[in-house]
Protein backbone atom coordinates (compact mmCIF):
# COMPACT_ATOMS: atom_id res chain seq x y z
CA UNK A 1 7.32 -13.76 -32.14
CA UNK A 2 7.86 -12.85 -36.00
CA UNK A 3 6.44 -15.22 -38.30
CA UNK A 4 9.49 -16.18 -40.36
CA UNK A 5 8.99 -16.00 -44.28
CA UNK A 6 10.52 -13.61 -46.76
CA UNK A 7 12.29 -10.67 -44.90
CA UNK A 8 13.31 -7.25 -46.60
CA UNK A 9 16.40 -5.31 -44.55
CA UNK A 10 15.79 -1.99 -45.61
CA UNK A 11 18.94 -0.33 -45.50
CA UNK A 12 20.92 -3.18 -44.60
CA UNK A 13 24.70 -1.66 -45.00
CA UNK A 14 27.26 -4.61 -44.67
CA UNK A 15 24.34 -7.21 -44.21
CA UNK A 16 24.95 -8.07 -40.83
CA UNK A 17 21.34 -8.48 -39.29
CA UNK A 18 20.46 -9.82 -42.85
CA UNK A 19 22.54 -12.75 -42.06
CA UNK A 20 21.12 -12.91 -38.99
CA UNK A 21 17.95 -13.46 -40.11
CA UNK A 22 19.15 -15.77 -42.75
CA UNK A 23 20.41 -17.40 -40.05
CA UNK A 24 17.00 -17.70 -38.12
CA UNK A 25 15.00 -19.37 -41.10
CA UNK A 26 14.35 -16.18 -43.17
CA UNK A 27 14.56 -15.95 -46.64
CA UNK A 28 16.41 -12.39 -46.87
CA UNK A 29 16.48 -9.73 -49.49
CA UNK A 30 18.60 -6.82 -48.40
CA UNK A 31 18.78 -3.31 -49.89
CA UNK A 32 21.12 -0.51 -49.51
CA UNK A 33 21.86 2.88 -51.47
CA UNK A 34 25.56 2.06 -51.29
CA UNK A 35 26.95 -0.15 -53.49
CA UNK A 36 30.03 -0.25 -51.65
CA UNK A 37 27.80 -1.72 -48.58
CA UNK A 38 26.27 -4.30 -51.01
CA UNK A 39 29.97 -5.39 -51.95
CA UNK A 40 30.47 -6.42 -48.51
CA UNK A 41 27.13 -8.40 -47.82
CA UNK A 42 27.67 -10.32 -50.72
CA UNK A 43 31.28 -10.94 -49.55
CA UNK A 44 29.95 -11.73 -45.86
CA UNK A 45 27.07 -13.80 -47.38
CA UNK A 46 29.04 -15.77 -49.66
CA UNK A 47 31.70 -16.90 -46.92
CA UNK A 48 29.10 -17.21 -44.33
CA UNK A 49 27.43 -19.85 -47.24
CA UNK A 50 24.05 -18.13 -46.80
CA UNK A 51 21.39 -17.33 -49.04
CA UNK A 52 20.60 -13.77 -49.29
CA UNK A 53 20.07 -11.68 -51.84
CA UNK A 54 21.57 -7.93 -51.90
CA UNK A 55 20.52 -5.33 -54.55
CA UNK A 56 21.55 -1.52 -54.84
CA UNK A 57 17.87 0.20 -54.14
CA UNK A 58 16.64 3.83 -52.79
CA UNK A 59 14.43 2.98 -49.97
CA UNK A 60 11.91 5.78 -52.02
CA UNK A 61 11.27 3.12 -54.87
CA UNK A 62 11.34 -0.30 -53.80
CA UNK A 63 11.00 -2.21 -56.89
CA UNK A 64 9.11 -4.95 -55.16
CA UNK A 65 5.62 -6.66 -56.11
CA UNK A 66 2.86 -5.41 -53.47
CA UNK A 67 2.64 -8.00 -50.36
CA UNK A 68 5.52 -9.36 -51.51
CA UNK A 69 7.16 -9.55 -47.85
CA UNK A 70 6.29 -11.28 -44.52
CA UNK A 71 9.01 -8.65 -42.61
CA UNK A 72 10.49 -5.84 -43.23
CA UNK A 73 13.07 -4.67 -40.91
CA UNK A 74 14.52 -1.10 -40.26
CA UNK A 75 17.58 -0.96 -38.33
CA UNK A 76 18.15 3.22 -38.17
CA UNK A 77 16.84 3.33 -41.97
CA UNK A 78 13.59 5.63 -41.16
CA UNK A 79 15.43 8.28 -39.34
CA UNK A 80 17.40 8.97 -42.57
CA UNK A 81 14.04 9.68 -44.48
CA UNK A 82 13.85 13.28 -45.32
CA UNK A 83 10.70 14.82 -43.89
CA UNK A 84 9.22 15.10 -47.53
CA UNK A 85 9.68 11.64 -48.04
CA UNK A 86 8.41 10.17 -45.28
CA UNK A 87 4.57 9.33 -46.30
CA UNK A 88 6.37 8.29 -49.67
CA UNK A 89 8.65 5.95 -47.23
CA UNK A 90 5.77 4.61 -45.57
CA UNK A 91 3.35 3.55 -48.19
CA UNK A 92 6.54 2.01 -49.86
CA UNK A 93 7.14 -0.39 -46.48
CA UNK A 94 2.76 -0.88 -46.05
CA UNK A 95 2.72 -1.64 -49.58
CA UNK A 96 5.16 -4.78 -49.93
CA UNK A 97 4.43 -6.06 -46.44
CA UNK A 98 1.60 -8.79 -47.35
CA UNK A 99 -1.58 -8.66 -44.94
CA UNK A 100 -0.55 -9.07 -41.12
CA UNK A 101 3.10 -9.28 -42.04
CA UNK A 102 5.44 -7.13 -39.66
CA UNK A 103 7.56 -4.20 -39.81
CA UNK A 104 10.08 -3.58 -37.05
CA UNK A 105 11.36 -0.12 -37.28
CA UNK A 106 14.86 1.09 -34.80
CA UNK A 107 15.35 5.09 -34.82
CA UNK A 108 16.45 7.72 -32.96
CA UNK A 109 15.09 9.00 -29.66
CA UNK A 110 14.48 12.70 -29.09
CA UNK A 111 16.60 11.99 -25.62
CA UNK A 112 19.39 12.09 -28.12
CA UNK A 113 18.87 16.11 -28.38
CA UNK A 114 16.56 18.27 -30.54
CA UNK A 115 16.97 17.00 -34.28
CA UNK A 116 14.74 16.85 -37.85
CA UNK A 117 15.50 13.14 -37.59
CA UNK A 118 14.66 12.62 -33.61
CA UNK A 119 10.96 11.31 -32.57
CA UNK A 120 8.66 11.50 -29.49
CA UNK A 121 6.55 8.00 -28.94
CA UNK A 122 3.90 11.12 -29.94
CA UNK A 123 5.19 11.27 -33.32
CA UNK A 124 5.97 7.95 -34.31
CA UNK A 125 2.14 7.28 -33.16
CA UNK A 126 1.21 9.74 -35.51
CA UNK A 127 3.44 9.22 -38.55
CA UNK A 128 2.57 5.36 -38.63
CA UNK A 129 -1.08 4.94 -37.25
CA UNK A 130 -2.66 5.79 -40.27
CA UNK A 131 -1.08 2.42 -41.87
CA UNK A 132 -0.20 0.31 -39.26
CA UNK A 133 -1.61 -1.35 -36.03
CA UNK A 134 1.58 -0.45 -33.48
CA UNK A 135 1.75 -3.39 -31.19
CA UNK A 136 4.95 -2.18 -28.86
CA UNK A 137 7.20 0.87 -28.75
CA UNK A 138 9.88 0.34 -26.19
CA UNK A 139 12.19 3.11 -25.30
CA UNK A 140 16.19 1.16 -25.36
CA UNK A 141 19.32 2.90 -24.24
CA UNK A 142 22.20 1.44 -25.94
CA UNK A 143 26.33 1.96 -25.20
CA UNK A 144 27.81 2.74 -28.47
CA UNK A 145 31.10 2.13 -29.77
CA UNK A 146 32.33 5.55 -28.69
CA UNK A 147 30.97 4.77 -25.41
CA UNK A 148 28.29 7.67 -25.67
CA UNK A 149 24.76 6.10 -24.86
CA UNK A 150 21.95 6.90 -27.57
CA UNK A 151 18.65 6.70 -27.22
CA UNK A 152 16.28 5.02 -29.83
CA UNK A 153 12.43 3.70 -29.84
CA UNK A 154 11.91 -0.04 -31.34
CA UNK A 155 8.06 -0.13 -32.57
CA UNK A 156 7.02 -3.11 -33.90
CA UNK A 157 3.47 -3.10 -36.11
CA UNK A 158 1.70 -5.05 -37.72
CA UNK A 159 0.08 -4.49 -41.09
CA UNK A 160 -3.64 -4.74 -40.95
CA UNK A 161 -4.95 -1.49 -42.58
CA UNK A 162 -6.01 -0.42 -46.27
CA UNK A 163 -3.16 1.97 -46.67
């Protein structure tokens, strides 16, 4: 069970899981790099009368206070981080989550082919150990819109480390 609080949608496109979480008690700030993305939250927000917050960010520099967030979710956000950017990415998300808050991170499998942007359960272990206490990677299959099936891992940590 995540503790509900203040939530941060990293990448959040057209807001839909940030509504969800609205939805489910959070109090949701969503970021995307598109500001055509943010258009439409705001849109969906305002008609769904929820209260989110949307702002035009680079998931490199989140202008946040440290501990600032209970959550921070990552639906298909991390597998967009170029490799040179990825300990940059993940001191960003360790360094607003606030002690024990949680970080639930969707990405893409390696089952999906050979790709910069495809991880082993290996390599996730290794790219987020060194800041977070992984409590469950599960491997999903899920039917796409196109009616392929792609593979992703869900991990969900837990922040309890000195970055």
């Amino acid at each position: 069970m995540i503790k509900k609080g203040k939530a941060l949608d990293i990448c959040c496109g057209a807001g839909t899981n940030a509504l969800y979480l609205a939805k489910k008690g959070f109090q949701v700030t969503g970021i995307d790099i598109s500001s055509k993305a943010i258009k439409y939250a705001k849109e969906k927000a305002k008609k769904a009368n929820a209260k989110t917050q949307f702002q035009v960010q680079n998931f490199l520099t989140l202008p946040f206070e440290d501990e600032e967030f209970d959550f921070v979710f990552d639906m298909g956000c991390f597998h967009h981080v170029k490799v040179k950017d990825r300990n940059t990415f993940i001191k960003g998300v360790h360094r607003v989550l606030k002690k024990n808050g949680t970080y639930l991170m969707v990405c893409f499998s390696y089952k999906n082919g050979s790709a910069w942007n495809h991880f082993t359960k290996e390599q996730l272990i290794q790219l987020f150990s060194n800041h977070f206490k992984i409590k469950n990677i599960e491997h999903v299959a899920s039917v796409e819109g196109d009616g392929y099936v792609r593979y992703f891992y869900s991990v969900l940590m837990e922040k309890n480390l000195p970055s």
